[in-house]
C-alpha atoms as a PDB file:
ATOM      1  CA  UNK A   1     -27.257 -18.807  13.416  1.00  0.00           C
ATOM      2  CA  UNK A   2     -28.943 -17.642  16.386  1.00  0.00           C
ATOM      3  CA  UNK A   3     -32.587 -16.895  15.767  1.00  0.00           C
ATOM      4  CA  UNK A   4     -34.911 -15.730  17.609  1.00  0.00           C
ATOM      5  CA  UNK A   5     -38.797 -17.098  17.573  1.00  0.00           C
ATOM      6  CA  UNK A   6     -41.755 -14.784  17.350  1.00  0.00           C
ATOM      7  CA  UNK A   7     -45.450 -14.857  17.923  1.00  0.00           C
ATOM      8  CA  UNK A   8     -48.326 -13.869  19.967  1.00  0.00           C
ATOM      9  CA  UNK A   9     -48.220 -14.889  23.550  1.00  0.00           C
ATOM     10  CA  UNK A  10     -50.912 -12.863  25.050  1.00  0.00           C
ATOM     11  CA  UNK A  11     -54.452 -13.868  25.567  1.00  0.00           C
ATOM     12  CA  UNK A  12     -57.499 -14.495  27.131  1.00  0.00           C
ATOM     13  CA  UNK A  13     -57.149 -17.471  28.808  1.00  0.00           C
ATOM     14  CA  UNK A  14     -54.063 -19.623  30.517  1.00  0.00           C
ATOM     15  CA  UNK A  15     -54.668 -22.283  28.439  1.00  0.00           C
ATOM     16  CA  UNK A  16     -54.701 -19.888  25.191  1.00  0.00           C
ATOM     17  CA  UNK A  17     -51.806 -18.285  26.734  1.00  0.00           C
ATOM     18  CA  UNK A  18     -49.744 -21.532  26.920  1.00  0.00           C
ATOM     19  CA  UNK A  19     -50.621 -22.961  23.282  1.00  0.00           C
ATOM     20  CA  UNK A  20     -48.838 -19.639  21.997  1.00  0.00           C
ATOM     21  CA  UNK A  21     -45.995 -20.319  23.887  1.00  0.00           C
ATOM     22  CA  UNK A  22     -46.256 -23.649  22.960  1.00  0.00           C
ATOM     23  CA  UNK A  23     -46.367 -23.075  19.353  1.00  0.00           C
ATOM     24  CA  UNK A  24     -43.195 -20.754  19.315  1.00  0.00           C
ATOM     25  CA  UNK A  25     -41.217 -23.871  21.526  1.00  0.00           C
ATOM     26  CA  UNK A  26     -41.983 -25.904  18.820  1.00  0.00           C
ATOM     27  CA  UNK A  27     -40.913 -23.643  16.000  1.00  0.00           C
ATOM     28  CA  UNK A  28     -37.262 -23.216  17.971  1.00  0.00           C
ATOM     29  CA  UNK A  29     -37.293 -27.406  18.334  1.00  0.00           C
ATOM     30  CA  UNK A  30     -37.690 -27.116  14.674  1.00  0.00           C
ATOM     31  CA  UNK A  31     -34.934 -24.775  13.970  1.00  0.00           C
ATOM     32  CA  UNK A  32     -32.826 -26.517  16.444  1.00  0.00           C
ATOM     33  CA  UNK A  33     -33.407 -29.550  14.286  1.00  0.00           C
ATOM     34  CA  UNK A  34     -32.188 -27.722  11.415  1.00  0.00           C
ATOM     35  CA  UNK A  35     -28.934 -26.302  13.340  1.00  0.00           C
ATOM     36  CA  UNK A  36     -29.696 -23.422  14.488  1.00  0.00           C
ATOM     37  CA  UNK A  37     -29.586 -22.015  17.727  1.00  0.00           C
ATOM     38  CA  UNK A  38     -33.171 -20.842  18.402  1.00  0.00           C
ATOM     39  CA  UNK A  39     -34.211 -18.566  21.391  1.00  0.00           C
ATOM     40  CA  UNK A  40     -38.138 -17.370  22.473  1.00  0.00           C
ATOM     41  CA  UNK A  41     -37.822 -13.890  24.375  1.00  0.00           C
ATOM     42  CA  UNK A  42     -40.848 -14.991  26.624  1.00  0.00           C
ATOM     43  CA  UNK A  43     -38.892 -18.257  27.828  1.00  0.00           C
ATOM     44  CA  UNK A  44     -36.274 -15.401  29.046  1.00  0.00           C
ATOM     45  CA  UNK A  45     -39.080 -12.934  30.879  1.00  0.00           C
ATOM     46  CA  UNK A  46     -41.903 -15.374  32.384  1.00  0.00           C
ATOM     47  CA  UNK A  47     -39.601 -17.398  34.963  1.00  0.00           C
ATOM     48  CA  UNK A  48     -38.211 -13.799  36.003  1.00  0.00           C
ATOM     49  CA  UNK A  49     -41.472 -11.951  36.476  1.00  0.00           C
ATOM     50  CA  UNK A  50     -43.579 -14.556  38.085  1.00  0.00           C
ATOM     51  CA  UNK A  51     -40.665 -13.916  40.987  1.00  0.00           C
ATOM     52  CA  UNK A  52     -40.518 -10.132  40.316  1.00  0.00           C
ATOM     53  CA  UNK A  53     -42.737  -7.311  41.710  1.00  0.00           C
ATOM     54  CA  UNK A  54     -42.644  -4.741  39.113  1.00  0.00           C
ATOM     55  CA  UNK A  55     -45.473  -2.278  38.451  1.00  0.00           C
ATOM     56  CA  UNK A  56     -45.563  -2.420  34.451  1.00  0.00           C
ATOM     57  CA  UNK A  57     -45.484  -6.276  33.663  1.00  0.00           C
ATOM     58  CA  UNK A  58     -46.168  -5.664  30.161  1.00  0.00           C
ATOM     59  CA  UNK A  59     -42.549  -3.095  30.065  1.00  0.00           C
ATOM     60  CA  UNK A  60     -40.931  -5.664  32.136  1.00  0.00           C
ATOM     61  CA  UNK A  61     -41.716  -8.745  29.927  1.00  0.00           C
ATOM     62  CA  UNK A  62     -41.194  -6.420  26.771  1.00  0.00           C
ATOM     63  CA  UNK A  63     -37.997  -5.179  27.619  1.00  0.00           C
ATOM     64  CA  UNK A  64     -36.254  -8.940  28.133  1.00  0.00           C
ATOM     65  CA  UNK A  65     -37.419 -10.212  25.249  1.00  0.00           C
ATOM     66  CA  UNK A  66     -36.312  -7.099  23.019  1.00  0.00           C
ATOM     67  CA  UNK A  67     -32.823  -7.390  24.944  1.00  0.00           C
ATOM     68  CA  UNK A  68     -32.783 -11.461  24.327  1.00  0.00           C
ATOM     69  CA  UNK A  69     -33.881 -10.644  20.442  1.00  0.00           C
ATOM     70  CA  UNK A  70     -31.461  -7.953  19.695  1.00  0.00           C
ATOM     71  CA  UNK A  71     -28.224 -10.348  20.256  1.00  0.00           C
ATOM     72  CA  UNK A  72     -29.948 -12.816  17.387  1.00  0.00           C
ATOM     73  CA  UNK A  73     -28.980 -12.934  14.079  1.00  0.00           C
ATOM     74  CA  UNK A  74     -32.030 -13.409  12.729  1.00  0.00           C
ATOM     75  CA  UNK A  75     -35.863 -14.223  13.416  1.00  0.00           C
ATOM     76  CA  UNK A  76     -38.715 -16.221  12.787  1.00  0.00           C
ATOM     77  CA  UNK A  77     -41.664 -14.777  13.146  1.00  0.00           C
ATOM     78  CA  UNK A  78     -44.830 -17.229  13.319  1.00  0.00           C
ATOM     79  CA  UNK A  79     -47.345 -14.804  14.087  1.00  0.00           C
ATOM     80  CA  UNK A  80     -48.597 -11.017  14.719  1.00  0.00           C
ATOM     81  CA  UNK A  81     -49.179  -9.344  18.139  1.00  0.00           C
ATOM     82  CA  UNK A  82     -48.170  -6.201  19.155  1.00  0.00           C
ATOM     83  CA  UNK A  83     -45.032  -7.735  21.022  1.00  0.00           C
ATOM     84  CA  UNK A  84     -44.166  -9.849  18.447  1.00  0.00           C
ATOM     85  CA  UNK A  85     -44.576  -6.983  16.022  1.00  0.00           C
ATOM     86  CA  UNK A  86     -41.900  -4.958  18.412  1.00  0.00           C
ATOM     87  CA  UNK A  87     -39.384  -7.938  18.286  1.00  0.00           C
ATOM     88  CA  UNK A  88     -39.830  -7.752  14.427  1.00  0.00           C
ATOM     89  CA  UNK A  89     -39.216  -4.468  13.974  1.00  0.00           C
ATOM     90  CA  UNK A  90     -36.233  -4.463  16.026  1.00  0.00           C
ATOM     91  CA  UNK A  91     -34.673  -6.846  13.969  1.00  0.00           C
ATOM     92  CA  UNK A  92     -35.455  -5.156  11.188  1.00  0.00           C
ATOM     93  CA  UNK A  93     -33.915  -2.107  12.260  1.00  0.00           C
ATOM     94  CA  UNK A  94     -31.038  -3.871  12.885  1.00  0.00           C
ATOM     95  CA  UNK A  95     -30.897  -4.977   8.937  1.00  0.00           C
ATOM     96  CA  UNK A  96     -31.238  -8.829  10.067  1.00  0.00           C
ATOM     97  CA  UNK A  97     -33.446 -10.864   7.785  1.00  0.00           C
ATOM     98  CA  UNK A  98     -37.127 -12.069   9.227  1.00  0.00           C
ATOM     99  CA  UNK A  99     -37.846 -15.179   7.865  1.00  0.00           C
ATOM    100  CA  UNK A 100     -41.626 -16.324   7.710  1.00  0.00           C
ATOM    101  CA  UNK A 101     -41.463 -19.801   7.339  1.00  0.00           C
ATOM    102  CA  UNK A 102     -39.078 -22.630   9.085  1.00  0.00           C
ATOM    103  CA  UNK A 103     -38.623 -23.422   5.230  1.00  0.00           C
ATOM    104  CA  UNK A 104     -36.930 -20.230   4.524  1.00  0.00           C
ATOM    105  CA  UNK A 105     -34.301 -20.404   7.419  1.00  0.00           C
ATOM    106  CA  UNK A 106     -31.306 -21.150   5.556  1.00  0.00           C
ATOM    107  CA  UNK A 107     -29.592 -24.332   7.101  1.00  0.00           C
ATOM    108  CA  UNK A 108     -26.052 -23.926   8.363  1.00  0.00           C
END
């Protein structure tokens, strides 16, 4: 399956900032381990809009990683934020399961 990965990224501080991202790399290594094809929305936006000049970075980083989550199959989601929260819903909507816990992801 391809599933998408996620969790808060937004915070105070850089270094806050990359131990989120951090922890939802590590969760895709994990289901990457198990077979799966994992994917992180925010791998998909930050390259672009550290190059872009866009007024709403928030929209910007939003929309990619609502398009990048809407062509999984299914989502882990390690953690609340608002984002995160949008990418789970979306999923939802789309009647595709949101699993928890990297122990609940079936394995292929």
């Amino acid at each position: 399956m391809i599933i998408g990965v996620a969790g808060p990224y937004s915070a105070p501080s850089v270094a806050q900032r990359q131990a989120n991202l951090d922890a939802m790399n590590a969760a895709a290594a994990r289901l990457l381990e198990n077979g799966h094809v994992p994917v992180v929305g925010m791998n998909a936006a930050i390259p672009v809009l550290a190059l872009a000049e866009v007024p709403d970075h928030y929209k910007a980083v939003m929309d990619i990683s609502l398009a990048v989550i809407s062509a999984c199959d299914a989502l882990l989601f390690i953690g609340e934020s608002p984002g995160a929260n949008k990418e789970r819903d979306l999923i939802i909507a789309q009647g595709k399961p949101v699993y928890l816990r990297i122990e609940d992801v079936p394995r292929p």
